[in-house]
Protein backbone atom coordinates (compact mmCIF):
# COMPACT_ATOMS: atom_id res chain seq x y z
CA UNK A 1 149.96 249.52 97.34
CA UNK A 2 149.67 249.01 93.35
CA UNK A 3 147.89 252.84 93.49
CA UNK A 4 151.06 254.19 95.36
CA UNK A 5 153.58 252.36 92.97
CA UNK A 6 151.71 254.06 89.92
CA UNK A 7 151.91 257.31 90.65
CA UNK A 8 155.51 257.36 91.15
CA UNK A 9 156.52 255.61 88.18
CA UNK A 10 154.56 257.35 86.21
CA UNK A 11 156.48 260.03 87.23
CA UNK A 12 159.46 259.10 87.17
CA UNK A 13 159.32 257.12 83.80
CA UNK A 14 157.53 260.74 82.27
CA UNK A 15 160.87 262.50 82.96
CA UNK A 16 162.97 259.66 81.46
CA UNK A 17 161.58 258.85 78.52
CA UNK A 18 162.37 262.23 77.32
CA UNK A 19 166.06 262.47 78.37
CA UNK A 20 167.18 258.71 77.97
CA UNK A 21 169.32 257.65 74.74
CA UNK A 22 167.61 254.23 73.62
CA UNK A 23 170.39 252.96 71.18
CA UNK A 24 173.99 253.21 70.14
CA UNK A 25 173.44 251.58 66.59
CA UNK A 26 174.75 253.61 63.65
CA UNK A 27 171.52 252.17 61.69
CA UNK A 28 169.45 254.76 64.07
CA UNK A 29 170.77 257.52 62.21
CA UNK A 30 168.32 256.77 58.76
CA UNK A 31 164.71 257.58 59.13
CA UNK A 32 163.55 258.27 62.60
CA UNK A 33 166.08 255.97 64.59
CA UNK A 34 165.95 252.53 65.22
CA UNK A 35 162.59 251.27 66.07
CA UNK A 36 161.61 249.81 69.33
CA UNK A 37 160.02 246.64 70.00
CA UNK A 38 156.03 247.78 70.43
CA UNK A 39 155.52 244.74 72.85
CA UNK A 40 155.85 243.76 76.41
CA UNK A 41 158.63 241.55 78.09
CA UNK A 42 156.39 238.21 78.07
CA UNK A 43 155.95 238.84 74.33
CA UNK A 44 159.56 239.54 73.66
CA UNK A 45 160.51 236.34 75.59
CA UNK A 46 158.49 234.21 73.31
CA UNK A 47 160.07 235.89 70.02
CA UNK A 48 157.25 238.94 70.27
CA UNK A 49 153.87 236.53 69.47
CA UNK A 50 150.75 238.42 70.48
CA UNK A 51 147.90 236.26 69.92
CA UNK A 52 147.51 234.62 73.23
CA UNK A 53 144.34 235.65 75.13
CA UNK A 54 145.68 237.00 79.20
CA UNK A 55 143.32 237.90 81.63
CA UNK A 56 146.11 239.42 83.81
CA UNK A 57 148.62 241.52 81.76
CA UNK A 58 148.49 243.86 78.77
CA UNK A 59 148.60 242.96 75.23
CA UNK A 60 150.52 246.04 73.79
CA UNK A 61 150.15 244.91 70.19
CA UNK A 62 146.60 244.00 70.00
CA UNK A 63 144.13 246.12 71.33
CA UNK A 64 141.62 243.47 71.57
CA UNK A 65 143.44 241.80 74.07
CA UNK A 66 141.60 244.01 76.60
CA UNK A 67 138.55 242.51 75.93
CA UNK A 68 140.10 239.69 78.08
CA UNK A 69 141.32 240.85 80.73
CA UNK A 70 139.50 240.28 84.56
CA UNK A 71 142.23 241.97 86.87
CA UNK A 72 143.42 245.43 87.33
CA UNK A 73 147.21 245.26 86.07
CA UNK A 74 149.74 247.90 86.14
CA UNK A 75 153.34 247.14 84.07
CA UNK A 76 156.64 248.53 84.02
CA UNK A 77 159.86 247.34 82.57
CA UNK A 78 163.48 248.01 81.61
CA UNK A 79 165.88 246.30 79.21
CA UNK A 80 170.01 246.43 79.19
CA UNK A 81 171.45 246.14 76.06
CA UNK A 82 175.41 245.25 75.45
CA UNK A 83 176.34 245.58 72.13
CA UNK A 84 179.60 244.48 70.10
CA UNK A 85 180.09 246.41 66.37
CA UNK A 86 181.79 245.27 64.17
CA UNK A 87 183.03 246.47 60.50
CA UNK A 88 185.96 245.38 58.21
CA UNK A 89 188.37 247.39 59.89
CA UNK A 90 187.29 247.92 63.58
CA UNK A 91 185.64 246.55 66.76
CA UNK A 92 183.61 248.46 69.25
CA UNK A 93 181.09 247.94 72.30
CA UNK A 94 178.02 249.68 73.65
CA UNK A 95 176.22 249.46 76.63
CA UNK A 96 173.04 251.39 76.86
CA UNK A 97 170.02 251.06 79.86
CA UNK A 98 167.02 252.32 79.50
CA UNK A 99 163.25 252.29 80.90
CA UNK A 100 160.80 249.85 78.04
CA UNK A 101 157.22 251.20 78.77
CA UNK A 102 155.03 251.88 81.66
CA UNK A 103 150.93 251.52 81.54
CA UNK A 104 147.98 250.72 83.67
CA UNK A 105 144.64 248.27 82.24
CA UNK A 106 141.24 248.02 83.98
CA UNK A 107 138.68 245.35 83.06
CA UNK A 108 134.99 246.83 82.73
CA UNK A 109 132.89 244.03 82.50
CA UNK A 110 133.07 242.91 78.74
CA UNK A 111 135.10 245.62 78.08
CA UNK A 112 138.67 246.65 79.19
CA UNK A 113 140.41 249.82 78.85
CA UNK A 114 144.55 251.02 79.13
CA UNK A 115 146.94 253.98 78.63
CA UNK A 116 150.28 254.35 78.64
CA UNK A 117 153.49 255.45 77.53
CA UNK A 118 155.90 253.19 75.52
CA UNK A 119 159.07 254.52 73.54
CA UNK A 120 158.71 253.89 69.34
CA UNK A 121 161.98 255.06 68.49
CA UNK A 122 165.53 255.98 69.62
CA UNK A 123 168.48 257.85 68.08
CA UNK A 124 171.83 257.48 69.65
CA UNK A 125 175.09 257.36 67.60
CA UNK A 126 178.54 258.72 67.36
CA UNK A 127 180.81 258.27 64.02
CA UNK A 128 184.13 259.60 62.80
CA UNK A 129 185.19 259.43 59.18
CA UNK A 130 188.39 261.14 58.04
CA UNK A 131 189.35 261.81 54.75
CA UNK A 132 193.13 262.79 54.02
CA UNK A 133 193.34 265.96 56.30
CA UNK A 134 189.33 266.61 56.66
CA UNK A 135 187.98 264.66 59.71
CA UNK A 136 183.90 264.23 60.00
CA UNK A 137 182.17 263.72 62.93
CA UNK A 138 178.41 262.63 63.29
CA UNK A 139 176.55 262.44 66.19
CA UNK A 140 172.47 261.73 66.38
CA UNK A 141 170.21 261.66 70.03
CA UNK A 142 166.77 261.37 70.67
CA UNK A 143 163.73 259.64 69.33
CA UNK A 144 160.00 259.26 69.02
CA UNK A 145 158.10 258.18 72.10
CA UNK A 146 153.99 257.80 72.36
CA UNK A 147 151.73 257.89 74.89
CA UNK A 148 148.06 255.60 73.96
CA UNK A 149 144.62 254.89 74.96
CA UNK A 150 143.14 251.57 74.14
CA UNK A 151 140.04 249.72 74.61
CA UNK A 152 138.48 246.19 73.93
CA UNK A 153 135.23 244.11 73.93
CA UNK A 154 134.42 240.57 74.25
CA UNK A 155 131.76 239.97 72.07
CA UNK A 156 131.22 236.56 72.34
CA UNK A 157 133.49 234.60 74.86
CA UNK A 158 135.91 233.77 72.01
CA UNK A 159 135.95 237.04 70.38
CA UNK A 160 137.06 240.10 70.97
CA UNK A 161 137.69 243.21 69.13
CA UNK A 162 139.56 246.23 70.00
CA UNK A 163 141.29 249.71 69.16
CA UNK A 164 144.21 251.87 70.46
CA UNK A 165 144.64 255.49 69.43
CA UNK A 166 148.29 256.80 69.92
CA UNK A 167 150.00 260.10 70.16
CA UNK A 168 153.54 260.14 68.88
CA UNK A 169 155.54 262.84 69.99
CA UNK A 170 159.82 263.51 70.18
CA UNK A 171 162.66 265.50 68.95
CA UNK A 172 165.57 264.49 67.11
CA UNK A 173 168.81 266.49 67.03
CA UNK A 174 171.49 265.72 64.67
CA UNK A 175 174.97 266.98 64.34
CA UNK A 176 177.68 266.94 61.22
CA UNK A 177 181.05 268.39 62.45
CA UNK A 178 183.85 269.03 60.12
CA UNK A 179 187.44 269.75 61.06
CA UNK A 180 190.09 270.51 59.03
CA UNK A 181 193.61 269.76 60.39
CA UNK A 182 195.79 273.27 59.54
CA UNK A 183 192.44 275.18 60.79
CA UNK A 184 191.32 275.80 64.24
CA UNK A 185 187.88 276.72 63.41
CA UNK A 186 185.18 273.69 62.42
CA UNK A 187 182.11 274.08 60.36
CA UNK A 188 178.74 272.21 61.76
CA UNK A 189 175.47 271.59 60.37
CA UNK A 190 173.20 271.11 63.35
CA UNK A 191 169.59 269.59 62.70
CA UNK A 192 166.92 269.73 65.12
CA UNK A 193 163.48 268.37 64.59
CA UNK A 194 160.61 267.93 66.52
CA UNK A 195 157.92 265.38 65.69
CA UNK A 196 153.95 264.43 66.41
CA UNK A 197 151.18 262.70 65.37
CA UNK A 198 148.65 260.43 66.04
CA UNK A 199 148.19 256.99 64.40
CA UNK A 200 145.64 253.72 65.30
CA UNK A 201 145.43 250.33 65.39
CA UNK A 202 142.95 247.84 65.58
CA UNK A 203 142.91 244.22 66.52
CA UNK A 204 140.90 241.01 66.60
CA UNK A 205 141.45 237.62 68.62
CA UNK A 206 139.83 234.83 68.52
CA UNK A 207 140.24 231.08 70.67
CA UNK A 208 138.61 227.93 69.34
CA UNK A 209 138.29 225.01 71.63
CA UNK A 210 139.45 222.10 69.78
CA UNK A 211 138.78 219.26 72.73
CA UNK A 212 139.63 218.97 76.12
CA UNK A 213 142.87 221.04 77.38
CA UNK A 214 143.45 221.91 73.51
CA UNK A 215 142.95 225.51 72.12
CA UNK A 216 143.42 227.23 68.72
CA UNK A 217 144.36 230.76 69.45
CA UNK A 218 144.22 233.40 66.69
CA UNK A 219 144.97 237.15 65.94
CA UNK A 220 144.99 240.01 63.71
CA UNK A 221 145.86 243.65 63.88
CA UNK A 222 145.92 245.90 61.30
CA UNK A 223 147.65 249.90 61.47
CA UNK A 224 146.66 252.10 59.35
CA UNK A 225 149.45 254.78 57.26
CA UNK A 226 149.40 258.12 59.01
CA UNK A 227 151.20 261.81 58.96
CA UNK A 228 153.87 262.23 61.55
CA UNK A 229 154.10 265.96 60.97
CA UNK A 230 158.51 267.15 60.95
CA UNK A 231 159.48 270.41 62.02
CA UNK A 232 163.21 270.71 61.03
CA UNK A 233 165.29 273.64 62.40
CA UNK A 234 169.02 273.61 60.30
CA UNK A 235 171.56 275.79 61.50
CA UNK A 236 174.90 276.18 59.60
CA UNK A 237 178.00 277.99 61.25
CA UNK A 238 181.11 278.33 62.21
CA UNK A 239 182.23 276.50 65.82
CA UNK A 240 183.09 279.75 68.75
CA UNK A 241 180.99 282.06 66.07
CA UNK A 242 177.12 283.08 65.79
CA UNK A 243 175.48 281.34 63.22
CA UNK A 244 175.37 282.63 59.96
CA UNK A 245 172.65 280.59 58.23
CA UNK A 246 169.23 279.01 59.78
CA UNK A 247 166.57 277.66 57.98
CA UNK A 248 163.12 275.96 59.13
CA UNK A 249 161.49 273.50 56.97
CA UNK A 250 158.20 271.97 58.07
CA UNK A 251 157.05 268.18 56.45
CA UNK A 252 154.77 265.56 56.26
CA UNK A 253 155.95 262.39 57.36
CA UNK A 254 154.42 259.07 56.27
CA UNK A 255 153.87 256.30 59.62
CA UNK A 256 153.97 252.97 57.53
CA UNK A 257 150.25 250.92 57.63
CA UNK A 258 150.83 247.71 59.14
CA UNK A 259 149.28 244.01 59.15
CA UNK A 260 149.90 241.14 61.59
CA UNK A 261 148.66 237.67 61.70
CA UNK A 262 149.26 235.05 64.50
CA UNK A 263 147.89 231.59 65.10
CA UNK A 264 148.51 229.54 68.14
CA UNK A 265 147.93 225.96 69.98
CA UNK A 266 147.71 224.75 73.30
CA UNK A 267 146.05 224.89 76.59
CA UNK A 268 145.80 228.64 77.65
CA UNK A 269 146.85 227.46 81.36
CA UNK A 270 149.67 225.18 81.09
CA UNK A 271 151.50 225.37 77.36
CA UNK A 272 150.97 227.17 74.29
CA UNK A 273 152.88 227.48 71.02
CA UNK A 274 152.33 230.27 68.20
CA UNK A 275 153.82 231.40 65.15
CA UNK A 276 153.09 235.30 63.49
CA UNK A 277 154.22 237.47 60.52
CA UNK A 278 154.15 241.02 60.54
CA UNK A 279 154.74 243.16 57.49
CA UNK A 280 155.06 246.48 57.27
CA UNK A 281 155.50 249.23 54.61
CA UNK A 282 158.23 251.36 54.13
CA UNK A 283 156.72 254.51 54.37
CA UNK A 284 158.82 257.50 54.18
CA UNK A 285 160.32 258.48 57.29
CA UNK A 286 163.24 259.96 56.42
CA UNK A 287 163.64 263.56 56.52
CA UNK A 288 166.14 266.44 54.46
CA UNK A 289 169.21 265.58 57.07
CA UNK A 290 169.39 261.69 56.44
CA UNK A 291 168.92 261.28 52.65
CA UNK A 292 171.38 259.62 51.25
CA UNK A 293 172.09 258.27 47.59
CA UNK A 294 173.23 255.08 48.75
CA UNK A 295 170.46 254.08 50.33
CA UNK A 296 167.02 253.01 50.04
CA UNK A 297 163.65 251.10 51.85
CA UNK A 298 161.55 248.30 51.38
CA UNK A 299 158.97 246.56 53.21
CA UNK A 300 159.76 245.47 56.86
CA UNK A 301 158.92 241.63 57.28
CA UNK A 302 158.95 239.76 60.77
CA UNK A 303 158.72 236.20 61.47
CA UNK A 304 158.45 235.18 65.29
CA UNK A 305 157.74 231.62 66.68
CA UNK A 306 157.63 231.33 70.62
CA UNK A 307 155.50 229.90 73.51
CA UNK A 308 155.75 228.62 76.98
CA UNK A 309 155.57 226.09 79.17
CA UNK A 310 153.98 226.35 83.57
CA UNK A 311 154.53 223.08 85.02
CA UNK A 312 152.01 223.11 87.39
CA UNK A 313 149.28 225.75 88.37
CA UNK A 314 148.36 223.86 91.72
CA UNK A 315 148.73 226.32 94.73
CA UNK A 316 150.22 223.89 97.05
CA UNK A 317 153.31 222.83 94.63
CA UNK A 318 157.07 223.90 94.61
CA UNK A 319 157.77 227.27 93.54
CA UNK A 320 159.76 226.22 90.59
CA UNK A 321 157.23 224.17 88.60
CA UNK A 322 155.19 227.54 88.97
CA UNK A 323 157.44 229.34 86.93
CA UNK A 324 156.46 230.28 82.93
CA UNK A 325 159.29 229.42 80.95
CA UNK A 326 159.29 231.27 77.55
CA UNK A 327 161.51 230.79 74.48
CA UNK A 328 161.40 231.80 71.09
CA UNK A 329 162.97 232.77 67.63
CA UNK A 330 162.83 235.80 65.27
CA UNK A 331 164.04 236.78 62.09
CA UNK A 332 163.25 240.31 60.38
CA UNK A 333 164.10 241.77 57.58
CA UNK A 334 164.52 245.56 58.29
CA UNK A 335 163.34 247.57 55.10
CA UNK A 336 166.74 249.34 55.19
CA UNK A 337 169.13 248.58 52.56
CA UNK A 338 172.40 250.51 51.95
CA UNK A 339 175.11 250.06 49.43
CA UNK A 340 172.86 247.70 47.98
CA UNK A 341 172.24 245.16 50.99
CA UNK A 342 169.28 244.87 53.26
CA UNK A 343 170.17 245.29 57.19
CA UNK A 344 168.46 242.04 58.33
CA UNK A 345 168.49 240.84 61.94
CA UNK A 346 167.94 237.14 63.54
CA UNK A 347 167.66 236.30 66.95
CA UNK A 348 166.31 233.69 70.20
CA UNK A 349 164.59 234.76 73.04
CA UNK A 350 164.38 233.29 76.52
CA UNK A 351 162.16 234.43 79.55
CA UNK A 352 161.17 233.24 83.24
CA UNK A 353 158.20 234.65 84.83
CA UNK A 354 158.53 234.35 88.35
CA UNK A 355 155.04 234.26 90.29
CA UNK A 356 155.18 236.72 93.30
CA UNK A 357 153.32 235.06 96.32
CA UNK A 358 150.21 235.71 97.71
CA UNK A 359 148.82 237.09 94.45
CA UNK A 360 148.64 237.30 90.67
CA UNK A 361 151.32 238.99 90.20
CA UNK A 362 154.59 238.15 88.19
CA UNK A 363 158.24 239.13 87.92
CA UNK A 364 158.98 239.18 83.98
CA UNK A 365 162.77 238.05 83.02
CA UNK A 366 164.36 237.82 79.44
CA UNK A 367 167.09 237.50 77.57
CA UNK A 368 167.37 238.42 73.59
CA UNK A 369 170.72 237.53 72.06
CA UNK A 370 171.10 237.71 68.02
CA UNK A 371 172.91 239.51 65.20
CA UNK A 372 171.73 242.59 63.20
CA UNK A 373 173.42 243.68 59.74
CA UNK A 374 176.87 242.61 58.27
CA UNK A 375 180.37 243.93 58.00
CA UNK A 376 179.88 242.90 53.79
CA UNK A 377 179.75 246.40 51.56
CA UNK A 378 180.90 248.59 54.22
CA UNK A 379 178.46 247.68 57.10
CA UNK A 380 178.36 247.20 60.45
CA UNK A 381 177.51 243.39 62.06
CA UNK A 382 175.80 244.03 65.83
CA UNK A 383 175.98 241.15 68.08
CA UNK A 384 173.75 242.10 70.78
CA UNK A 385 172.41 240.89 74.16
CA UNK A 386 169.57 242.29 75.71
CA UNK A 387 168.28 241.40 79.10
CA UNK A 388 164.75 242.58 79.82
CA UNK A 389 163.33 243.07 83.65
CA UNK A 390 159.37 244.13 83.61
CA UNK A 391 157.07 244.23 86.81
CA UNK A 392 153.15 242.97 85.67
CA UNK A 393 151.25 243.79 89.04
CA UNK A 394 147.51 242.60 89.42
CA UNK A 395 144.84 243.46 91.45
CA UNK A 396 140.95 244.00 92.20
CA UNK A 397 139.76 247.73 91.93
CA UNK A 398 136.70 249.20 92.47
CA UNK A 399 135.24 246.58 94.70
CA UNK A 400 132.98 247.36 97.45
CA UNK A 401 133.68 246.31 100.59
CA UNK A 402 131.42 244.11 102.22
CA UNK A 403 130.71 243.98 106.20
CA UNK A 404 128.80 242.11 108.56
């Protein structure tokens, strides 16, 4: 059944990630878009902490979680997002849907292998400005997506080390549309660029039994700067005319390097609580099309602290005190600042993982509600609710059968 399910998600989730529009924010219009959450729905239900050890579902963020895995699991998962804008002089809303990731992990012994394809990026915007009798309009689609390949090993039973190799590929079209009120012809500047790469990152884990039922829990990845190579097509003309001016400009992009550290506590089975800071470069992703003098980067910085709680793991107990219940909290500080204040966004995170009977399998449930940015210098303040529904589907493969 799992086999069946595969194939046709992957191929239906291989023709949406390239048409789907990720985001409505007008922050997705500097660098490469707004970037996505690199983790699965578990993970973004505890506030995105990646340094417990699962022997049934993926750990997107550190490779080396594959070391630990002991069942076959195949994961897919969407997220709705509703979305209220705000600036000093106006109020909007935004609803966007769209599929999260979709990948398939297979324990080898000591060793465990995935692949995938997740989205990194996503452009989606549409802004107005006008000026006396000169009215601008910007518009922005599109995004970086990646598909990966990732391995682990268990080198002792409470270490493992592992590596994932990704290749980053998307386009990114953006449009600038002036009108001028006593003409009937507009000038545009369209941009189109296409983008790919490939990037790594490595990982370590490690679990320390402190006594009975009581676990320290620890992780590390590290990702390295890379090129993200930018093709950038510009065409300049006149609306209902051929262009008159084109231009292709090729650069090198630079993928910020990034470190993450987690430690956790608990008992791996029943209740575990964890705490991890990422920080990340700013790199320089931002192309000819999006510079802008009022505007600049610094480092990104996360904080996330999350866990969860199973009641009861005994097969013969109610349903409900065999549900995971996740919560956690998350504050990051973007890198972006503009007019001379940093876009910073804060948020809590709730999840339910609902055991599927008869198996090992889960249905994955959370919520993210928070704010992102400001309506102070000219801004925009994003309250946002997100509601996250992923599938984590386990199974033996490659068993023999045995008869009598």
């Amino acid at each position: 059944m799992i086999k069946k399910i595969l194939i046709s998600s992957c191929l239906l989730l291989s023709i949406v990630a390239f048409s789907q529009e990720g985001t409505s924010s007008p922050y997705s219009f500097y660098g490469i878009g707004e970037t996505r959450f690199n983790g699965n729905v578990e993970s973004r239900s505890m506030g995105g902490i990646s340094m417990i050890p699962d022997s049934t579902r993926i750990n997107f963020q550190n490779p080396a979680g594959y070391g630990n895995l002991r069942l076959t699991n195949f994961t897919i998962a969407a997220s709705s997002s509703s979305i209220k804008q705000k600036s000093q002089t106006s109020i909007t809303t935004a609803k966007r849907t769209t599929l999260d990731y979709l990948a398939l992990a297979i324990p080898l012994g000591k060793f465990g292998a995935g692949f995938g394809l997740i989205p990194y990026s996503s452009v989606g915007y549409k802004i107005e400005e006008k000026v006396t009798d000169i009215t601008n309009r910007f518009s922005g689609t599109g995004g970086l997506s990646r598909v990966f390949l990732g391995t682990g090993y268990r080198i002792l039973p409470n270490l493992s080390i592992g590596a994932t190799a990704y290749y980053n590929f998307g386009k990114i079209q953006i449009s600038s549309l002036q009108i001028k009120s006593d003409v009937s012809s507009a000038s545009r500047d369209l941009n189109v660029n296409d983008l790919n790469g490939v990037n790594f990152n490595l990982g370590l884990m490690y679990q320390h039994k402190m006594k009975d039922k009581l676990t320290l829990f620890g992780s590390l990845y590290y990702t390295p700067k890379s090129v993200l190579n930018s093709i950038n097509v510009e065409t300049i003309d006149v609306v209902d005319y051929n262009p008159n001016y084109t231009v292709t400009t090729q650069t090198d992009l630079q993928m910020p390097q990034k470190w993450a550290l987690g430690l956790g506590i608990g008992d791996n089975k029943k209740w575990v609580v964890g705490a991890e800071i990422t920080i990340q470069d700013a790199g320089k992703l931002y192309n000819i099309y999006n510079t802008k003098d009022n505007v600049s980067y610094s480092n990104n910085e996360r904080y996330a602290l999350g866990g969860y709680f199973t009641p009861s793991t005994k097969p013969f107990d109610s349903y409900l005190k065999k549900i995971t219940y996740r919560a956690g909290f998350v504050y990051e500080k973007s890198g972006l600042i503009i007019n001379s204040t940093e876009v910073n966004d804060i948020g809590m995170t709730l999840g339910f993982g609902l055991p599927i009977s008869g198996s090992f399998s889960n249905l994955n449930l959370g919520f993210e509600f928070g704010k992102k940015g400001t309506t102070s210098n000219d801004l925009v303040q994003e309250n946002y609710l997100i509601i996250n529904l992923g599938f984590s589907l386990n199974d033996k493969w490659f068993v023999k059968s045995k008869y009598r």
